[in-house]
C-alpha atoms as a PDB file:
ATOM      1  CA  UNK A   1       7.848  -7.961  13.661  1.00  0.00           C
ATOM      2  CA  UNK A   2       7.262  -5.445  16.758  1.00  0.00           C
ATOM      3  CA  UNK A   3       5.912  -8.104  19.084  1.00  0.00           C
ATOM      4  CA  UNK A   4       9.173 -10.160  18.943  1.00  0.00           C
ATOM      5  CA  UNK A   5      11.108  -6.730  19.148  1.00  0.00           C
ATOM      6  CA  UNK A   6      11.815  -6.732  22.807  1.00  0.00           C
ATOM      7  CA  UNK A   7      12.601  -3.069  22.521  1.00  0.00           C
ATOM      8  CA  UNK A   8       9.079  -1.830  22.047  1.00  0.00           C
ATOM      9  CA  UNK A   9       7.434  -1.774  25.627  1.00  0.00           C
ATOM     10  CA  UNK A  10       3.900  -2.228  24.478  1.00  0.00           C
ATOM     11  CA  UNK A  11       1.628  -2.650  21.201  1.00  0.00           C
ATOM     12  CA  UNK A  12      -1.395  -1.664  20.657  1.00  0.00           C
ATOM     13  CA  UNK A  13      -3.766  -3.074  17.770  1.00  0.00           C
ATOM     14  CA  UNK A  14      -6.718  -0.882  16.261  1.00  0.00           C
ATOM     15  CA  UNK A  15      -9.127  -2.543  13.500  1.00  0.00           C
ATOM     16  CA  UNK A  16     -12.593  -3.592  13.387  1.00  0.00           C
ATOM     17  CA  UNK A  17     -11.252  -7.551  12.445  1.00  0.00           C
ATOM     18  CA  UNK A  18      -9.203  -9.439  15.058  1.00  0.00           C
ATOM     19  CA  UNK A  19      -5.620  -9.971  13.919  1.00  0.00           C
ATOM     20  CA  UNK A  20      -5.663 -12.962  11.956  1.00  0.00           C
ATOM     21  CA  UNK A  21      -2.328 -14.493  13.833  1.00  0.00           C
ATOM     22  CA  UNK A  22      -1.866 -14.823  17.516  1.00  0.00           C
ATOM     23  CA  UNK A  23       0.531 -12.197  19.444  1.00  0.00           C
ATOM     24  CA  UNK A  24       0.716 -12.361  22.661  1.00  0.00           C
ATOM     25  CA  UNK A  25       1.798  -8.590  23.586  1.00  0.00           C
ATOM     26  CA  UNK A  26      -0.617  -6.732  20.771  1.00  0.00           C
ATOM     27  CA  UNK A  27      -3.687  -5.342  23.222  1.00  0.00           C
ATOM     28  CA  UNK A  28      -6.518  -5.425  20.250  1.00  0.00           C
ATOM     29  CA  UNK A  29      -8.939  -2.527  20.200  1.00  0.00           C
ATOM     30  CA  UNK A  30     -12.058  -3.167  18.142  1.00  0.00           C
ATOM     31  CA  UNK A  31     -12.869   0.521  16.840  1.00  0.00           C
ATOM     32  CA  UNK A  32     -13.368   2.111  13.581  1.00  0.00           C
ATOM     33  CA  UNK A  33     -10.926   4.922  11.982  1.00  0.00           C
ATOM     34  CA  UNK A  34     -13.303   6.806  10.272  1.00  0.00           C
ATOM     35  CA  UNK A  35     -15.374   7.607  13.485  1.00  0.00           C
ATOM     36  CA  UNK A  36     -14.130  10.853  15.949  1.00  0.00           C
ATOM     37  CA  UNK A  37     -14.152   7.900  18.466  1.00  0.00           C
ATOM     38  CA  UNK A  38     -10.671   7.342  17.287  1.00  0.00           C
ATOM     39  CA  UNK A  39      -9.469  10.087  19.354  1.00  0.00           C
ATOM     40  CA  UNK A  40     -10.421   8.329  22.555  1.00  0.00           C
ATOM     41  CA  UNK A  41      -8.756   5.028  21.729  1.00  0.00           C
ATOM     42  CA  UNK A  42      -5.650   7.597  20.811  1.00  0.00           C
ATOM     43  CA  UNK A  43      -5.974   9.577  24.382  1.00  0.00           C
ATOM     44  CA  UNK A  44      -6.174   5.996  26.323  1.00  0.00           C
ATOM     45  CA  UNK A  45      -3.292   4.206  24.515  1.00  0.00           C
ATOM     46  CA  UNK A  46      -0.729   7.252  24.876  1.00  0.00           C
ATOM     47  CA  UNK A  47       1.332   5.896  22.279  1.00  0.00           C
ATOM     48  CA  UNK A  48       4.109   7.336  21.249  1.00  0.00           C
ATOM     49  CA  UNK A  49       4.317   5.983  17.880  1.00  0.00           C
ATOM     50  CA  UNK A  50       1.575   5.414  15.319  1.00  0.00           C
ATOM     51  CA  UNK A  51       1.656   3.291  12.012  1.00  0.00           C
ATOM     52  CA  UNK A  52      -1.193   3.928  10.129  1.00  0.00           C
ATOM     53  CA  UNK A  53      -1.359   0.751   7.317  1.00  0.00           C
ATOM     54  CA  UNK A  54      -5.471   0.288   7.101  1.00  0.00           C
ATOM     55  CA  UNK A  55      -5.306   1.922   3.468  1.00  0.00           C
ATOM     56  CA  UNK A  56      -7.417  -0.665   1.323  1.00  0.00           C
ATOM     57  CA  UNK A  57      -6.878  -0.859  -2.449  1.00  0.00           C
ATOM     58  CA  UNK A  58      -9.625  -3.870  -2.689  1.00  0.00           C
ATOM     59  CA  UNK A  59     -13.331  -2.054  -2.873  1.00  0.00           C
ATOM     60  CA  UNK A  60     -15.002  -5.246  -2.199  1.00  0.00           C
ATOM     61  CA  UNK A  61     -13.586  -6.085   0.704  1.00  0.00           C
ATOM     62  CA  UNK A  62     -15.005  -2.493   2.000  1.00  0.00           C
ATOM     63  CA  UNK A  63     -19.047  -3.000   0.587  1.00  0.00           C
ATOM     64  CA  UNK A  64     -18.159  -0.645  -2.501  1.00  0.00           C
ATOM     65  CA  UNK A  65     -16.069   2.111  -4.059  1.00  0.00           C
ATOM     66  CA  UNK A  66     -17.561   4.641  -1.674  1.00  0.00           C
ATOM     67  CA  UNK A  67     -16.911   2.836   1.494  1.00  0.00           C
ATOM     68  CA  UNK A  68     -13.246   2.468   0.731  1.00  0.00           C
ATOM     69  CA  UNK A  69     -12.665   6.352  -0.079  1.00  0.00           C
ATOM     70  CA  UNK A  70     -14.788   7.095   3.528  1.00  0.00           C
ATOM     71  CA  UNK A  71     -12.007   4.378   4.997  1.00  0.00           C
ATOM     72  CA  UNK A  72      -8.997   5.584   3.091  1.00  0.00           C
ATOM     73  CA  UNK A  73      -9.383   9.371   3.136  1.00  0.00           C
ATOM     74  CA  UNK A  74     -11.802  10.212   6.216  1.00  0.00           C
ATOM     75  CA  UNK A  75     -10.182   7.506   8.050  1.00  0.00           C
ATOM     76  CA  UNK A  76      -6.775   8.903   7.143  1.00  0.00           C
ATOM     77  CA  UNK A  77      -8.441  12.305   8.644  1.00  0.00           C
ATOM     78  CA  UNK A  78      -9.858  11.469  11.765  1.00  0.00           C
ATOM     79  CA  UNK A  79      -6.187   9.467  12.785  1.00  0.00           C
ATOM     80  CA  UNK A  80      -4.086  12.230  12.416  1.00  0.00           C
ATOM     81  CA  UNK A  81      -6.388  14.400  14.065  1.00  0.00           C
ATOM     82  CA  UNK A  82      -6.268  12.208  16.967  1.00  0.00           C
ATOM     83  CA  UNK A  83      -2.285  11.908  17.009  1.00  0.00           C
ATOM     84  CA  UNK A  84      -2.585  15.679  16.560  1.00  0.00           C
ATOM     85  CA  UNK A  85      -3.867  16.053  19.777  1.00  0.00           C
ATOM     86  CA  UNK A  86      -1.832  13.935  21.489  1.00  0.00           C
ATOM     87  CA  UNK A  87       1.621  15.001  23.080  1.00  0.00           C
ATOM     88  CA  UNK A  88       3.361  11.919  23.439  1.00  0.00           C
ATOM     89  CA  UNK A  89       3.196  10.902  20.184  1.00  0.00           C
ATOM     90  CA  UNK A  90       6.928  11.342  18.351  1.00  0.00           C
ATOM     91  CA  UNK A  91       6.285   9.358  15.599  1.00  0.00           C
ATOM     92  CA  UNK A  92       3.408   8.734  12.657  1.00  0.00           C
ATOM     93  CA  UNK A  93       4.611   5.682   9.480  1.00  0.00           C
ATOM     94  CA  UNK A  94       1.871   5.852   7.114  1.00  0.00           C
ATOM     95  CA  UNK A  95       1.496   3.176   4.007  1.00  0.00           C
ATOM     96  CA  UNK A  96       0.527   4.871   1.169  1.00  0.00           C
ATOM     97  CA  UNK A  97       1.056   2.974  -2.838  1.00  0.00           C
ATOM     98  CA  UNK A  98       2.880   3.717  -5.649  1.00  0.00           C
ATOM     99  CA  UNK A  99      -0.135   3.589  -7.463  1.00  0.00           C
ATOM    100  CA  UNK A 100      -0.040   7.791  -6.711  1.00  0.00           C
ATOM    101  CA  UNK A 101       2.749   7.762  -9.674  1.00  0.00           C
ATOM    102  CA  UNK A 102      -0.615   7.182 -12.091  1.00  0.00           C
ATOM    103  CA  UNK A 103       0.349   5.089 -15.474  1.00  0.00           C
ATOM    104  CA  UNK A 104       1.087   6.047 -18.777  1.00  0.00           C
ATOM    105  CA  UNK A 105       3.017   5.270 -21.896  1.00  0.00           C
ATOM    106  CA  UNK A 106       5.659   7.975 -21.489  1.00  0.00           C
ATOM    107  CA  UNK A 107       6.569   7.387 -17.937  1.00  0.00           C
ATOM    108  CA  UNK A 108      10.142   7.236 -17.139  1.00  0.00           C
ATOM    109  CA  UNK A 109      11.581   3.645 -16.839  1.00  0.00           C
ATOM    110  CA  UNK A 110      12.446   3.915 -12.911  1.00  0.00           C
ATOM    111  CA  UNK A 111      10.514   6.318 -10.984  1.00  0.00           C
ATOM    112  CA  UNK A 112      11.623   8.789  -8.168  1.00  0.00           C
ATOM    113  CA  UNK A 113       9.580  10.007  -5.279  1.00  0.00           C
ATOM    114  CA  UNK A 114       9.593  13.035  -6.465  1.00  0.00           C
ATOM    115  CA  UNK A 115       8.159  12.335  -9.582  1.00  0.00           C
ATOM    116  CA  UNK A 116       4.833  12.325  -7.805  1.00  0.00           C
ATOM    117  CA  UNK A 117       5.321  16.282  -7.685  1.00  0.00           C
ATOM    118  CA  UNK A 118       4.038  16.630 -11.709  1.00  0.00           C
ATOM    119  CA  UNK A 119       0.529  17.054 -12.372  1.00  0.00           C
ATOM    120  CA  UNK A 120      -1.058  13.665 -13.038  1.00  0.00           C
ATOM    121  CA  UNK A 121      -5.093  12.390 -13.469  1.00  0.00           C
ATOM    122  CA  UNK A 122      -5.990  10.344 -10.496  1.00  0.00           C
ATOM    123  CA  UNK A 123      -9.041   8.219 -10.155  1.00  0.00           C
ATOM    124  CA  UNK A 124      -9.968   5.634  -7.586  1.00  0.00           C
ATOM    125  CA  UNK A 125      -7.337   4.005  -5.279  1.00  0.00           C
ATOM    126  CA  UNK A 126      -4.640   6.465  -6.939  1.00  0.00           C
ATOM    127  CA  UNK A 127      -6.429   9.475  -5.744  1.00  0.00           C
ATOM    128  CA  UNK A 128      -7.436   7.884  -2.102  1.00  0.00           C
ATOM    129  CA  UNK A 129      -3.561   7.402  -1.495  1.00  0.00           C
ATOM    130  CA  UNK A 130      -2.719  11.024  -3.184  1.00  0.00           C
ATOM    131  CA  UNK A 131      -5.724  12.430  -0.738  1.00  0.00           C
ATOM    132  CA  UNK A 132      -4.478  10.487   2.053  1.00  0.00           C
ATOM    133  CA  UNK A 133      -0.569  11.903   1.281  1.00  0.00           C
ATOM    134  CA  UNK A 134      -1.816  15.093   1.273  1.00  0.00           C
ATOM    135  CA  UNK A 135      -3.607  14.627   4.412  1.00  0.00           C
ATOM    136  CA  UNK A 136      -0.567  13.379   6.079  1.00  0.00           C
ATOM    137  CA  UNK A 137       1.728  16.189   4.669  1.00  0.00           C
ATOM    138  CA  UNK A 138      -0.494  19.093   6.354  1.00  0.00           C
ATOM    139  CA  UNK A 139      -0.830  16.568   9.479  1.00  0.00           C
ATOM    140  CA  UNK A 140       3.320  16.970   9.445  1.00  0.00           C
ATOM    141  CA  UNK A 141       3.551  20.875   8.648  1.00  0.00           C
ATOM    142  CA  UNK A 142       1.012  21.634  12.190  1.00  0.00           C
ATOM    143  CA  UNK A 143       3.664  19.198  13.593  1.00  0.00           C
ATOM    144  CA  UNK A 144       7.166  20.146  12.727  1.00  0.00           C
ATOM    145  CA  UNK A 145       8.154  18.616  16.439  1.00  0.00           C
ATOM    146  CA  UNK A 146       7.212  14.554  15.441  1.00  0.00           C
ATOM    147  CA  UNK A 147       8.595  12.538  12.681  1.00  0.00           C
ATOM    148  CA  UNK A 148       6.404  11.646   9.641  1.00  0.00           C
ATOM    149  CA  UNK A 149       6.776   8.679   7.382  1.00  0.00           C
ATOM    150  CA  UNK A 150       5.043   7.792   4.536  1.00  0.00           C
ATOM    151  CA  UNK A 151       5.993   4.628   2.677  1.00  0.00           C
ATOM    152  CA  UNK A 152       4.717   4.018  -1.134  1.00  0.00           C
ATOM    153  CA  UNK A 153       4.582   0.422  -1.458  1.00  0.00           C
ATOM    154  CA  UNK A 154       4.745  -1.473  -4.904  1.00  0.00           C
ATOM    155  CA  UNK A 155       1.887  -4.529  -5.302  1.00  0.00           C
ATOM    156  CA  UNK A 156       2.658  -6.758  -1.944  1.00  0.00           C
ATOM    157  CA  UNK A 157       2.715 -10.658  -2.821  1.00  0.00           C
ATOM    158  CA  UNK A 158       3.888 -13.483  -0.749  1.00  0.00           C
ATOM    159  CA  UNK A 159       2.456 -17.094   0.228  1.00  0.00           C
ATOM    160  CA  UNK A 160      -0.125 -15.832   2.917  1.00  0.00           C
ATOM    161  CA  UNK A 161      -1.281 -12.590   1.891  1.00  0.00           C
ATOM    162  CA  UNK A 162      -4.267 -12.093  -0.795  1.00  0.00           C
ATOM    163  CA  UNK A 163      -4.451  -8.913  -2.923  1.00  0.00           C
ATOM    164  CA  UNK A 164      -5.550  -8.068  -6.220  1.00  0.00           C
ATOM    165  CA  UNK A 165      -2.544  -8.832  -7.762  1.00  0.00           C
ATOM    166  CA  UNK A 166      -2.623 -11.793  -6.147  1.00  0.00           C
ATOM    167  CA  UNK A 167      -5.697 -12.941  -7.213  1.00  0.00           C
ATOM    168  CA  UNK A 168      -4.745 -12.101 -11.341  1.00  0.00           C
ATOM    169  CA  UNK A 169      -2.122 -14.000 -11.055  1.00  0.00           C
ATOM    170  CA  UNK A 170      -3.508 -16.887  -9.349  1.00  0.00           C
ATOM    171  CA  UNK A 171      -6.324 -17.802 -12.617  1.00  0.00           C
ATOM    172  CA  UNK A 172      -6.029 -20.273 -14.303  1.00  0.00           C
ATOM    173  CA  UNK A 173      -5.820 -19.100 -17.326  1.00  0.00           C
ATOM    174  CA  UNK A 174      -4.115 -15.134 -17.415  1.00  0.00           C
ATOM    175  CA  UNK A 175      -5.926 -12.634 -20.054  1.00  0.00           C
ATOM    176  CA  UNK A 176      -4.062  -9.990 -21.312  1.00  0.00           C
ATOM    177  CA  UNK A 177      -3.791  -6.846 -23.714  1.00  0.00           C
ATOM    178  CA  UNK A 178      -2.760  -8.257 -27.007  1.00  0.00           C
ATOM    179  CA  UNK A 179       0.406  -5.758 -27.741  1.00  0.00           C
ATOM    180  CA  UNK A 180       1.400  -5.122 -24.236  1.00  0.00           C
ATOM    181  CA  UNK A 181       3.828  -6.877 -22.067  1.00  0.00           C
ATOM    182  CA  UNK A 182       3.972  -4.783 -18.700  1.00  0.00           C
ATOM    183  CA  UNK A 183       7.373  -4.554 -16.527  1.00  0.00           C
ATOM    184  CA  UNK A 184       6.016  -5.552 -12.874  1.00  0.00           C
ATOM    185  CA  UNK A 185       7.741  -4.832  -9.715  1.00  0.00           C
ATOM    186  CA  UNK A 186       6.527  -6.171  -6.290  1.00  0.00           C
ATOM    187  CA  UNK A 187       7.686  -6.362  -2.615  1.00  0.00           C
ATOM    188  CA  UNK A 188       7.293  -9.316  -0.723  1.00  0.00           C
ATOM    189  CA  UNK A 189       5.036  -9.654   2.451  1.00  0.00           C
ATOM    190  CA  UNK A 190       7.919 -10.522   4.289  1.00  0.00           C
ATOM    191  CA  UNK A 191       9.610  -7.243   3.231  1.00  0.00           C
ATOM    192  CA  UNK A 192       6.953  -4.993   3.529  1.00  0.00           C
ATOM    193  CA  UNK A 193       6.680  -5.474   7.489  1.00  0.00           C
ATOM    194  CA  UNK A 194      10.365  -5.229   7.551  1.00  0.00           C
ATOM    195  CA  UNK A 195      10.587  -1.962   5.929  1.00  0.00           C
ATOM    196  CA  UNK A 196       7.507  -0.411   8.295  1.00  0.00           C
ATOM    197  CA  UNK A 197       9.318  -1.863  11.615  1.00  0.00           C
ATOM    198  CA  UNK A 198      12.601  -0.448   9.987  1.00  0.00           C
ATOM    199  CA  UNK A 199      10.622   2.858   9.355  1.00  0.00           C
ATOM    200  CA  UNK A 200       9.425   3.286  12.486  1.00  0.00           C
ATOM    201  CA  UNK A 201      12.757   2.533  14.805  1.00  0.00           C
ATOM    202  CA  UNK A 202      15.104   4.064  12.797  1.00  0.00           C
ATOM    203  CA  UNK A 203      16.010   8.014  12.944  1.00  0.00           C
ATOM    204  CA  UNK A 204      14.364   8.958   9.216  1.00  0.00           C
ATOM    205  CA  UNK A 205      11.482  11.337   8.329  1.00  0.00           C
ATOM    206  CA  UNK A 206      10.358  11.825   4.549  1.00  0.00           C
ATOM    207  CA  UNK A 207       8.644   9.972   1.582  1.00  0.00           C
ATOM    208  CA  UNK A 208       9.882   6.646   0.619  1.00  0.00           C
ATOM    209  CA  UNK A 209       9.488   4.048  -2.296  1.00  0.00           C
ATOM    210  CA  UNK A 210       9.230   0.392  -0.976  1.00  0.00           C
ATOM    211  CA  UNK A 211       9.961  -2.082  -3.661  1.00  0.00           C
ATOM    212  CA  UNK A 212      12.291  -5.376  -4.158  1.00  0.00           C
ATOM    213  CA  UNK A 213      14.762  -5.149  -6.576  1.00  0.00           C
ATOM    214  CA  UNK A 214      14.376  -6.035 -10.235  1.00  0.00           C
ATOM    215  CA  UNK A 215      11.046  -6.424 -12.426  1.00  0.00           C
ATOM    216  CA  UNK A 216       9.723  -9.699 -14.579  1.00  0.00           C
ATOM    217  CA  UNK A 217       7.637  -8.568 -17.267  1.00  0.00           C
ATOM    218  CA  UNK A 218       3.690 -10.181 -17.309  1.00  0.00           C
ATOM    219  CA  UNK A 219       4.832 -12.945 -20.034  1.00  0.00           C
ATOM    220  CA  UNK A 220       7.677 -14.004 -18.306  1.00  0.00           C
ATOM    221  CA  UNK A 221       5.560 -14.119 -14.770  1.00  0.00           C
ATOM    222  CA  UNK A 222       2.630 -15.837 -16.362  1.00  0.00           C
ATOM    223  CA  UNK A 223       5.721 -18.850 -17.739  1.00  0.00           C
ATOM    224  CA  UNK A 224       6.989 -18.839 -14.042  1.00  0.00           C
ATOM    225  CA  UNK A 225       3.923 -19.795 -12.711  1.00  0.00           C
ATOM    226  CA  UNK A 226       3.073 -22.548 -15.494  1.00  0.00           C
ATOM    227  CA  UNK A 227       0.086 -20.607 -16.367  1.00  0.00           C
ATOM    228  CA  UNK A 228      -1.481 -19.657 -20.166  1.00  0.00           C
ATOM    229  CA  UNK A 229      -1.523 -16.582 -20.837  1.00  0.00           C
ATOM    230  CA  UNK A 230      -4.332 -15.150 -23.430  1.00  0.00           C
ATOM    231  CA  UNK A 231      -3.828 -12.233 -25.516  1.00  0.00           C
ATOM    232  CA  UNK A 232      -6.868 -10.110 -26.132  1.00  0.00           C
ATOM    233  CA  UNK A 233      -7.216  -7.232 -27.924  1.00  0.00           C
ATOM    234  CA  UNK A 234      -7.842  -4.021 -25.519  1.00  0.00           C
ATOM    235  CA  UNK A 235     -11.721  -3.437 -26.097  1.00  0.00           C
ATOM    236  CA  UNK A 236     -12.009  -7.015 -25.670  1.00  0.00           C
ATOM    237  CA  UNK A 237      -9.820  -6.956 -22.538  1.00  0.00           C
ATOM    238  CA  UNK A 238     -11.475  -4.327 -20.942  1.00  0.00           C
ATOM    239  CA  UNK A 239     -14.857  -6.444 -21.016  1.00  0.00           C
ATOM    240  CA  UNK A 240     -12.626  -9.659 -20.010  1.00  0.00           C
ATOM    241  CA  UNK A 241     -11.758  -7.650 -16.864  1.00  0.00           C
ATOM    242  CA  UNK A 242     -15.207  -6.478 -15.982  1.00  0.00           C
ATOM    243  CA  UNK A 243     -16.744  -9.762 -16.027  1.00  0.00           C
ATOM    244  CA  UNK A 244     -13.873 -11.281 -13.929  1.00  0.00           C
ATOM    245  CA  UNK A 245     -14.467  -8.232 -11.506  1.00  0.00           C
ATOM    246  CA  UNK A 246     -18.582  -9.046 -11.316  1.00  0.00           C
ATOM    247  CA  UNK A 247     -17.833 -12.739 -11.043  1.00  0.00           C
ATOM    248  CA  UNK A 248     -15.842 -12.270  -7.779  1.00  0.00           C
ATOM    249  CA  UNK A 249     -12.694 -13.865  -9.451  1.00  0.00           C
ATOM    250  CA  UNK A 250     -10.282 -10.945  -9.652  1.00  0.00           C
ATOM    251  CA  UNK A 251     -11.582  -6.968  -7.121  1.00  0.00           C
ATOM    252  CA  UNK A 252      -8.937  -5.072  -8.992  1.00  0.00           C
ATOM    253  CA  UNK A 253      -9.992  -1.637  -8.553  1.00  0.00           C
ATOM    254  CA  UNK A 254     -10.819  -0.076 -12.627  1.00  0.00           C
ATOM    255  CA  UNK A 255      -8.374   2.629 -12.156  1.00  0.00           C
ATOM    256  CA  UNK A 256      -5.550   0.254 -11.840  1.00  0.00           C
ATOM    257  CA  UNK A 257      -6.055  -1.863 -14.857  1.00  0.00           C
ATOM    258  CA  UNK A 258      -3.682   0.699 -16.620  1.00  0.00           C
ATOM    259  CA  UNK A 259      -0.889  -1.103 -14.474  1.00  0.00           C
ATOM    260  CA  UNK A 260      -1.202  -4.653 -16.290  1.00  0.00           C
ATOM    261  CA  UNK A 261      -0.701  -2.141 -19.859  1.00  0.00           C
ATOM    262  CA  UNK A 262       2.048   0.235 -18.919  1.00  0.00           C
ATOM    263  CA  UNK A 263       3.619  -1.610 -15.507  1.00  0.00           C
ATOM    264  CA  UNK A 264       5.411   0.191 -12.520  1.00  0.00           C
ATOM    265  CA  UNK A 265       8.963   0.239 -11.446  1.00  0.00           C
ATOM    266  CA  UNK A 266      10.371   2.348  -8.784  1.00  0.00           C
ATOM    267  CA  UNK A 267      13.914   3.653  -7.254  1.00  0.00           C
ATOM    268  CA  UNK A 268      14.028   2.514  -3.370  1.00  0.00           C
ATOM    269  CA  UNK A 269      17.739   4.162  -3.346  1.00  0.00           C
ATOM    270  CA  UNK A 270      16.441   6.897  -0.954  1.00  0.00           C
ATOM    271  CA  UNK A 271      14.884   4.244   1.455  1.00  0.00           C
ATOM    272  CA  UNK A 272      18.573   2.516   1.271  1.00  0.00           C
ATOM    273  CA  UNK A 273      19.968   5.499   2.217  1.00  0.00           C
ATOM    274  CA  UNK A 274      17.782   6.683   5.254  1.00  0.00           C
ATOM    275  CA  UNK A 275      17.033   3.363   7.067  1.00  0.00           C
ATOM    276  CA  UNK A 276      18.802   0.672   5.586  1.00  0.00           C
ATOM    277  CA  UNK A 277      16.046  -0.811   3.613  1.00  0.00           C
ATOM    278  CA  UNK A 278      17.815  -4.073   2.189  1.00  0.00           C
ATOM    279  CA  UNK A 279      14.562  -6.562   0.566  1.00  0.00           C
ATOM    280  CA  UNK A 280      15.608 -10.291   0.948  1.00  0.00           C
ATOM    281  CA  UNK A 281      13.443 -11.078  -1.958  1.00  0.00           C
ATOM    282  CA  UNK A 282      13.572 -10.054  -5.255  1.00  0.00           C
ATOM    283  CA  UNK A 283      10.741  -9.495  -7.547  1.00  0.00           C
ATOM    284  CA  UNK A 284      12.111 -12.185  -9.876  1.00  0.00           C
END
């Protein structure tokens, strides 16, 4: 999206994998997040901008549940400690999830940002992004003079990205919890880089819910996609999911297994509102 925006007079990409599709204005960086090093890659770019997306819900991709928090939260740290000491920079866009919402029976059908405010038990991924948020937040109060964004995105699918989600729905054959039938929202791929570019070049500041419009519940997903669906009872489901997890099949993080009982859906009114968020796809 930026590197056909001829607005933006330079782009600079930070990662420890090269960008898995050529652009020909993106300057890669090979460095690491979570080392102080960051701050000299910061110093030499003098951007004036950051987005900050390298939150990872998927602890195999990282070598464990350990080496994801030390990306997600110290990683989170050592950024905005960098753009801290930088000048120049006007701008931070952060991707956090809506995963910090937590799950539960008695959640309200559409969720708010501000819902996030009430006390809630978070493990895993949840807590990274919550840690991460809160992170970002202070990073904002020490400096009132930039503009802080933090966008919660719902379960990203699309035809070239792989997640979790992604993954479940891709089996052959679907297991479920016999008595539940989750509402599931999601955001297209397509989407999500629209509403970070949008984000970041529009005048806006503030927390935002990123989400396409509508929900499918699990059953009617699972008939979409000409799949089977099994129905297992929840002790039974619970082992189902660990042995997919050790096989390799499905690295859905345990704290988020609540999501395929309870579901997710969330307002994006306020991102409307403040930069014209508008998704193209729906989750249907």
């Amino acid at each position: 999206e930026l590197d056909k925006d001829d607005g933006i007079e330079a782009i600079v990409g930070v990662d420890l994998d090269e960008p898995p599709l050529p652009m020909d204005r993106v300057e890669f960086i090979r460095a690491d997040i979570r080392s102080p090093l960051i701050a000299r890659v910061i110093e030499a770019a003098d951007p004036d901008a950051i987005v900050h997306t390298n939150i990872a819900s998927s602890p195999g991709l990282l070598g464990g549940r350990s080496q994801m928090k030390e990306n997600n939260v110290i990683g989170t740290m050592q950024l905005l400690a960098a753009a801290q000491r930088s000048d120049r920079v006007k701008k931070v866009v952060m991707r956090s999830s809506t995963a910090i919402y937590g799950y539960g029976p008695g959640e309200p059908s559409v969720l708010p940002e501000d819902h996030a405010s009430r006390p809630v038990d978070l493990r895993g991924y949840a807590k990274d992004c919550a840690d991460a948020e809160q992170e970002a937040r202070d990073f904002g109060r020490r400096r009132s003079d930039l503009d802080l964004v933090i966008l919660r995105t719902q379960n990203v699918v699309g035809p070239t990205v792989t997640t979790s989600m992604t993954d479940y729905l891709s089996l052959p054959v679907i297991p479920s919890a016999f008595g539940y039938d989750p509402r599931l929202q999601f955001l297209h791929e397509d989407d999500a880089a629209r509403a970070l570019r949008l984000a970041l070049v529009e005048d806006c500041r503030g927390i935002y819910n990123v989400a396409a419009e509508g929900i499918v519940y699990l059953s009617q997903a699972v008939r979409r996609l000409g799949k089977v669906q099994i129905p297992l009872l929840l002790p039974t489901a619970e082992m189902a999911a660990g042995f997919i997890r050790r096989l390799g099949l499905v690295d859905f993080p345990v704290d988020q297994l609540k999501l395929l009982l309870y579901g997710r859906v969330v307002s994006i009114r306020r991102a409307k509102r403040a930069f014209g968020f508008a998704p193209k796809f729906t989750t249907e």
